[in-house]
C-alpha atoms as a PDB file:
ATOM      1  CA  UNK A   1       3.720  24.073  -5.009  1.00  0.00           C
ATOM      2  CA  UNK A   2       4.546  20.962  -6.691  1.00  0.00           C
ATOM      3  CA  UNK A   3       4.174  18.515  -4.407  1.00  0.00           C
ATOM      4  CA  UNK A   4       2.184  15.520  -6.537  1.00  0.00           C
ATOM      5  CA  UNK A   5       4.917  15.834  -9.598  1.00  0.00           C
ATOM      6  CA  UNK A   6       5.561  11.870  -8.642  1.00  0.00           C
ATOM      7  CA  UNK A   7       1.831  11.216  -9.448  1.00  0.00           C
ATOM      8  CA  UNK A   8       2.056  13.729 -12.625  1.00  0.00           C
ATOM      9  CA  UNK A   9       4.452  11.506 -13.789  1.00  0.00           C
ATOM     10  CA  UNK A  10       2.753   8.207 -13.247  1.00  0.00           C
ATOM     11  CA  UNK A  11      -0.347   9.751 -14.812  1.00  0.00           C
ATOM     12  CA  UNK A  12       1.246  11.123 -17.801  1.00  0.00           C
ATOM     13  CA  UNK A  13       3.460   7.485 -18.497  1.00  0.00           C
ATOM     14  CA  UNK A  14       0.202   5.156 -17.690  1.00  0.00           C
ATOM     15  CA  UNK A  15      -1.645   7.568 -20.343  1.00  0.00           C
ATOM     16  CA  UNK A  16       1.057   6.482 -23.347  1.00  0.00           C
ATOM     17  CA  UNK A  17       3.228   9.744 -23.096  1.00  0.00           C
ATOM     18  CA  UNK A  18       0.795  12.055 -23.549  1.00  0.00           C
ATOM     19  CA  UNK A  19      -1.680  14.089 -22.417  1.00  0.00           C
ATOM     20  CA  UNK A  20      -3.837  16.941 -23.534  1.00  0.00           C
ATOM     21  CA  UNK A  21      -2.799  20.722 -22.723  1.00  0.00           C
ATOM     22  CA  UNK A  22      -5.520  22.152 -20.164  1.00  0.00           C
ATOM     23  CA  UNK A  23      -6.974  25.530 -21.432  1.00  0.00           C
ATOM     24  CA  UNK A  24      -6.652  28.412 -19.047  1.00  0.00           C
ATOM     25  CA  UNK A  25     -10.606  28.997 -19.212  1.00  0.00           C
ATOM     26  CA  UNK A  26     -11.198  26.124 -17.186  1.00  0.00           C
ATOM     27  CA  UNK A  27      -9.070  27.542 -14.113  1.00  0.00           C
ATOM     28  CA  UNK A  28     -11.904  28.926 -12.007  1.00  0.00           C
ATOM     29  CA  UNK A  29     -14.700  26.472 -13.441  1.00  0.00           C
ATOM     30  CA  UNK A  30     -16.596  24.135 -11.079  1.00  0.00           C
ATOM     31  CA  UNK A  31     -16.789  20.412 -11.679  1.00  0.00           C
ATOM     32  CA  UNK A  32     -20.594  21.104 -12.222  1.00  0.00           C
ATOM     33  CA  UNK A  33     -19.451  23.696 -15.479  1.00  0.00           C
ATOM     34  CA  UNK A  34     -19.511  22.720 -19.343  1.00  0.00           C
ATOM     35  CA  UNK A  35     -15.580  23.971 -19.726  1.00  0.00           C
ATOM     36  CA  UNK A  36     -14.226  22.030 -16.366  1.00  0.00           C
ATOM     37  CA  UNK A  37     -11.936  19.522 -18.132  1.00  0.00           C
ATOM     38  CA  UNK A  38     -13.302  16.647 -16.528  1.00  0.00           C
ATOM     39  CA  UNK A  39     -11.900  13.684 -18.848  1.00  0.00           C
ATOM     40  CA  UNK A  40      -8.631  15.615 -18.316  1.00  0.00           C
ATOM     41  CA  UNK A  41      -5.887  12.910 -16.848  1.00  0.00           C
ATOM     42  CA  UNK A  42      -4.701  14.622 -13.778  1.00  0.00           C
ATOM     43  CA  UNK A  43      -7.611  16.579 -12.654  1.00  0.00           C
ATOM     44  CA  UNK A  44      -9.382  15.445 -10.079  1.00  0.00           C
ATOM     45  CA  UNK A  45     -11.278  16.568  -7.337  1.00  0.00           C
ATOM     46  CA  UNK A  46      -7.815  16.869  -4.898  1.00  0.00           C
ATOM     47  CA  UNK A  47      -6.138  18.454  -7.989  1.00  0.00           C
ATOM     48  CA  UNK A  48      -8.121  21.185  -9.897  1.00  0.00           C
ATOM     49  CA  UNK A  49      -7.036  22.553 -13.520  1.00  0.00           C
ATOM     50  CA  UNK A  50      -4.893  24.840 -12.396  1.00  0.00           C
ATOM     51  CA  UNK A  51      -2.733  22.807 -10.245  1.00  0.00           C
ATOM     52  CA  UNK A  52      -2.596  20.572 -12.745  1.00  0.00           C
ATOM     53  CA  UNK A  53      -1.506  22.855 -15.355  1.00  0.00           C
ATOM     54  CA  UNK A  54       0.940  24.140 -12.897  1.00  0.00           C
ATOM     55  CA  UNK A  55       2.384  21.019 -12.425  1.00  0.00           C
ATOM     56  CA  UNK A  56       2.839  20.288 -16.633  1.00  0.00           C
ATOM     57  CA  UNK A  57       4.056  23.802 -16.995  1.00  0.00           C
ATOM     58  CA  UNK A  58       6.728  23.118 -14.090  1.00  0.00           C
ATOM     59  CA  UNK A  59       7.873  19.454 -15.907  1.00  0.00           C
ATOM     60  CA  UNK A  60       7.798  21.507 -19.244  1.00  0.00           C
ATOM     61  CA  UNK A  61      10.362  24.212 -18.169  1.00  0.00           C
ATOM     62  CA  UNK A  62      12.710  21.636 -16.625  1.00  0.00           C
ATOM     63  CA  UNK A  63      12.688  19.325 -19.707  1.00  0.00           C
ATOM     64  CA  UNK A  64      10.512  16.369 -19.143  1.00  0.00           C
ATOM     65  CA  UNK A  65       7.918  17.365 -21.258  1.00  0.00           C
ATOM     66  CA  UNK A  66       7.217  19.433 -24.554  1.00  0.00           C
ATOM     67  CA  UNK A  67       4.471  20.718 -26.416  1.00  0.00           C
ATOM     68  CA  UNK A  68       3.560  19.174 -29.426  1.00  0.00           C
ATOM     69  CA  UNK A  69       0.933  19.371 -32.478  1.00  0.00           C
ATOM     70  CA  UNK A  70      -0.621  15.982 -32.611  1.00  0.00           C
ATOM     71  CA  UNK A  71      -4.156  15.132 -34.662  1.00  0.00           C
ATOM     72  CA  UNK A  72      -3.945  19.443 -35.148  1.00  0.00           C
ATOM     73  CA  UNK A  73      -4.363  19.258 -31.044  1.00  0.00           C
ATOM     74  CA  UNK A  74      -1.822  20.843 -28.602  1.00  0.00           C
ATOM     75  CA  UNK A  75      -0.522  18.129 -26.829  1.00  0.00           C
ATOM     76  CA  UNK A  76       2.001  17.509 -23.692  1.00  0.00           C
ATOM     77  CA  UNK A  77       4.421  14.954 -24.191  1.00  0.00           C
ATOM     78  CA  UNK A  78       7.232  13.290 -22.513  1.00  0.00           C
ATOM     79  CA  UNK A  79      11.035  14.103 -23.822  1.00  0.00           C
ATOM     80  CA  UNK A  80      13.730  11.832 -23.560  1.00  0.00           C
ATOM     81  CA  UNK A  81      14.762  12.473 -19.878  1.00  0.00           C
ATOM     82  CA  UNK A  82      10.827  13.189 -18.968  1.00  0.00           C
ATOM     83  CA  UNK A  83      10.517   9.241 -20.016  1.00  0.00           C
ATOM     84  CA  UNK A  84      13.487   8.572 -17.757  1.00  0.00           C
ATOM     85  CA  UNK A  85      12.150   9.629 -15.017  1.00  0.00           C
ATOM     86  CA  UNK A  86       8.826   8.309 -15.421  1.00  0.00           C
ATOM     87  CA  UNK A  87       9.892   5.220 -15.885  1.00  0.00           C
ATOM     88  CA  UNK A  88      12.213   4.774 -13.430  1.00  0.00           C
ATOM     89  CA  UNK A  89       9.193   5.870 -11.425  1.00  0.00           C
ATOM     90  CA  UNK A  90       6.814   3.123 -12.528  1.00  0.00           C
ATOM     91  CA  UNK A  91       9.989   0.388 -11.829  1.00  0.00           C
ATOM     92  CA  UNK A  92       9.997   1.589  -8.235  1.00  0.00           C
ATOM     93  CA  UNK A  93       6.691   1.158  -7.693  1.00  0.00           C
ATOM     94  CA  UNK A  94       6.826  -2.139  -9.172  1.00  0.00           C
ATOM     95  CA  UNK A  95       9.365  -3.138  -6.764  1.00  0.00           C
ATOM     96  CA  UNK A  96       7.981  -1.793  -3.840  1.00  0.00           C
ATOM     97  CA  UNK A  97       4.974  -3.398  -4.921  1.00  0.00           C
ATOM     98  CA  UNK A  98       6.715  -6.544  -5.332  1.00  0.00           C
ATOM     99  CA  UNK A  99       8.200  -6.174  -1.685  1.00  0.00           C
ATOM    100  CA  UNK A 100       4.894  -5.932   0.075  1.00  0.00           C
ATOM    101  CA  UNK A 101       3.403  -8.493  -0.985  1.00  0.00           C
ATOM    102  CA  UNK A 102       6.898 -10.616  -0.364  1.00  0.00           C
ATOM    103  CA  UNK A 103       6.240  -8.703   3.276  1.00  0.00           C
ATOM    104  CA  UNK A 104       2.883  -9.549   3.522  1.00  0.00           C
ATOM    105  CA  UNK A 105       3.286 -13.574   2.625  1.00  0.00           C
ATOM    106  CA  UNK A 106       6.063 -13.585   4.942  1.00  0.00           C
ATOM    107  CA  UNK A 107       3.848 -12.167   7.196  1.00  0.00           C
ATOM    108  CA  UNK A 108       1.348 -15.237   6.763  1.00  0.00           C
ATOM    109  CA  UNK A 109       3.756 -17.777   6.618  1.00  0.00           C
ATOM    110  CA  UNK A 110       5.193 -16.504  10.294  1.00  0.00           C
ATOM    111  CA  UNK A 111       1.632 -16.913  11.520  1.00  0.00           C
ATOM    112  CA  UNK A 112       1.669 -20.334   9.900  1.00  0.00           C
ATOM    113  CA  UNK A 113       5.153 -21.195  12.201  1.00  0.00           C
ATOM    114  CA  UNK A 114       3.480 -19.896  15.029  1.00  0.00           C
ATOM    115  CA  UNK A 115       0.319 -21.657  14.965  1.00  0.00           C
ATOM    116  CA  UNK A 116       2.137 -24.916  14.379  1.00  0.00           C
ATOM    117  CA  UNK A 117       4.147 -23.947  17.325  1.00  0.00           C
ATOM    118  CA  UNK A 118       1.410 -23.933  19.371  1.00  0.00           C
ATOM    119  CA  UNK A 119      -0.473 -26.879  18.188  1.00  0.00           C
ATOM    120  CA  UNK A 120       2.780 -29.023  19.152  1.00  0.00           C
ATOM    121  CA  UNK A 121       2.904 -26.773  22.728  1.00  0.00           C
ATOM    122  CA  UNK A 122      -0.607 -28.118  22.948  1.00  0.00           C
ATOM    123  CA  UNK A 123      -0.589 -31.497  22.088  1.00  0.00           C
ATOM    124  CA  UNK A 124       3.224 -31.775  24.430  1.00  0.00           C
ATOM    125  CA  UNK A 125       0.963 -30.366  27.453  1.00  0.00           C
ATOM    126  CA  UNK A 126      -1.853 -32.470  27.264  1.00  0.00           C
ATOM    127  CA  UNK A 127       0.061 -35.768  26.623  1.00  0.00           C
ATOM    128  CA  UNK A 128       1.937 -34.715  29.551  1.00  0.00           C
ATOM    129  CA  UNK A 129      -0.885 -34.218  31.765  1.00  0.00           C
ATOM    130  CA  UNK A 130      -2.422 -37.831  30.632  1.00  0.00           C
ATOM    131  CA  UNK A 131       0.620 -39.518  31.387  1.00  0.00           C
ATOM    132  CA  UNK A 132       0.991 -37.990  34.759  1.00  0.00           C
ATOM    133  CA  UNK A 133      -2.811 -37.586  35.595  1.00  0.00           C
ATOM    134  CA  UNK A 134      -2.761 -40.117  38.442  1.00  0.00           C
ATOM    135  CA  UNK A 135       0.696 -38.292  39.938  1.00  0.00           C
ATOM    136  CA  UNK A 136      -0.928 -34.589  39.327  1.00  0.00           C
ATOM    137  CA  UNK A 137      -4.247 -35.796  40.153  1.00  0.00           C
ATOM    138  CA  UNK A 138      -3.575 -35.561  44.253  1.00  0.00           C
ATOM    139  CA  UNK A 139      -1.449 -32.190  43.953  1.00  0.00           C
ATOM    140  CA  UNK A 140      -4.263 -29.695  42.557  1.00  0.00           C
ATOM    141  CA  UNK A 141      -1.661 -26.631  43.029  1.00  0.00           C
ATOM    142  CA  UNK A 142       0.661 -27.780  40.123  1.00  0.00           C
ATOM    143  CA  UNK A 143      -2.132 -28.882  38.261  1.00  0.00           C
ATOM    144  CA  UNK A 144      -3.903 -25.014  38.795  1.00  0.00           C
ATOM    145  CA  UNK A 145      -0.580 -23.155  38.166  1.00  0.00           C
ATOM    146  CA  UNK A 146       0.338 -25.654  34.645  1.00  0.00           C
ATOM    147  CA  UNK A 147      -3.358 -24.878  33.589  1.00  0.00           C
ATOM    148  CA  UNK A 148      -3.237 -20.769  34.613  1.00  0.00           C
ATOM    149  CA  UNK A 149       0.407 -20.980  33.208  1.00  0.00           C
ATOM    150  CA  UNK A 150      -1.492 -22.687  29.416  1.00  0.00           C
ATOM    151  CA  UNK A 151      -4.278 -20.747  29.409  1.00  0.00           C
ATOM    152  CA  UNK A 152      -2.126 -17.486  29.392  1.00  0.00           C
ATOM    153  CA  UNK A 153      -0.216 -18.893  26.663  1.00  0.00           C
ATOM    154  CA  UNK A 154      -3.231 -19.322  24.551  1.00  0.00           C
ATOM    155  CA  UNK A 155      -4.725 -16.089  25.260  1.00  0.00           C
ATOM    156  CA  UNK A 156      -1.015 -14.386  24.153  1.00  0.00           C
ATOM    157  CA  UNK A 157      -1.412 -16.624  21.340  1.00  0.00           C
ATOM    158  CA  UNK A 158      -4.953 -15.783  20.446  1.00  0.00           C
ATOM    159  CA  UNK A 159      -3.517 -11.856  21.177  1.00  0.00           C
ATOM    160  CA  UNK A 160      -0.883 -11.709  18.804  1.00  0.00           C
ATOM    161  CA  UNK A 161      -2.685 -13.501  15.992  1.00  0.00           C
ATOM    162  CA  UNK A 162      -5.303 -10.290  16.199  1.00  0.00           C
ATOM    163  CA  UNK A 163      -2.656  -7.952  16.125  1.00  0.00           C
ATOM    164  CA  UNK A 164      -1.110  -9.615  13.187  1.00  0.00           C
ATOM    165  CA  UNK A 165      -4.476  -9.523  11.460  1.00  0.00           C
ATOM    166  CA  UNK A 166      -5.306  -5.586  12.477  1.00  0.00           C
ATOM    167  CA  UNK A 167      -2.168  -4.834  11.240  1.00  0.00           C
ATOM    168  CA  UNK A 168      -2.371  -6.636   7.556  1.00  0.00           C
ATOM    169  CA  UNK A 169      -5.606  -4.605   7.616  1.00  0.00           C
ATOM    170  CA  UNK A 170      -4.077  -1.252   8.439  1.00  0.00           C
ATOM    171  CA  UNK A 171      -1.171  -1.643   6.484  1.00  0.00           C
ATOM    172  CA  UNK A 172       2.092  -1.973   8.396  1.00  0.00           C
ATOM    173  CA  UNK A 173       3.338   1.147   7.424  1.00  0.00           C
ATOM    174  CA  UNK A 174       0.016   2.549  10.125  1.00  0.00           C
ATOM    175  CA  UNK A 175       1.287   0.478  12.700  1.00  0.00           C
END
């Protein structure tokens, strides 16, 4: 029944405390009627009028919100513990904002590690194979398995790097 209270409460904190009451004549109205309540803060096309009133009667019963006269219009706003709430909301998001972008430049700086890994990998194989050319250079079955054995390492390389980049995509959280 009330499932998007959470967003309610962002809605109703990001709007400066208050928002308007929603008249019960716009419960059945389409988006495409004059009395659907359009400019109205929490409706939406997921959430029509009613749900939305349902969910500002709900927060007015428990005591995070009241109804007050304001500019002679009927107006919701937030009581003491209703601003609690919401803002303890809107810190928590902040922080969990906070953490995924943390997350995500961590995320970027590991890729950084790993490609710097593999340049020095790189560079350690093929100054190896110059100073032993004219040794490896008669024994073509070490010289086929250390190139099968490199090439799979860059193709795992090149693999995870794609993955890494899907996933900052998707959001990690999809993964």
């Amino acid at each position: 029944m009330h499932s998007d209270i959470g967003r309610t409460f962002d809605v109703i904190y990001n709007s400066g405390f208050i928002v308007p009451v929603i008249e019960e004549e716009s419960f059945g109205t389409e988006p495409t009627d004059p009395q659907y309540p359009r400019d109205h803060p929490l409706v939406s096309p997921s959430k029509p009028p009613a749900e939305a009133f349902q969910d500002l009667e709900h927060l007015r019963v428990v005591g995070a919100l009241t109804l007050e006269e304001i500019y002679d219009e009927e107006m919701y706003v937030l009581t003491e513990k209703g601003f609690e709430i919401a803002h303890d909301r809107e810190i928590n998001n902040r922080k969990i904002e906070l953490e995924k972008r943390k997350a995500k430049r961590q995320r970027e700086l590991s890729k950084g590690v790993g490609l710097v890994s593999f340049a020095l990998v790189y560079v350690s194989t093929i100054s190896l194979l110059y100073q032993d050319m004219q040794r490896w250079a008669a024994d073509w079955q070490i010289l086929f398995i250390l190139s099968t054995t490199f090439g799979i390492v860059v193709v795992s390389y090149v693999y995870l790097i794609k993955q890494f980049n899907q996933a900052d995509n998707a959001g990690w959280e999809n993964i």
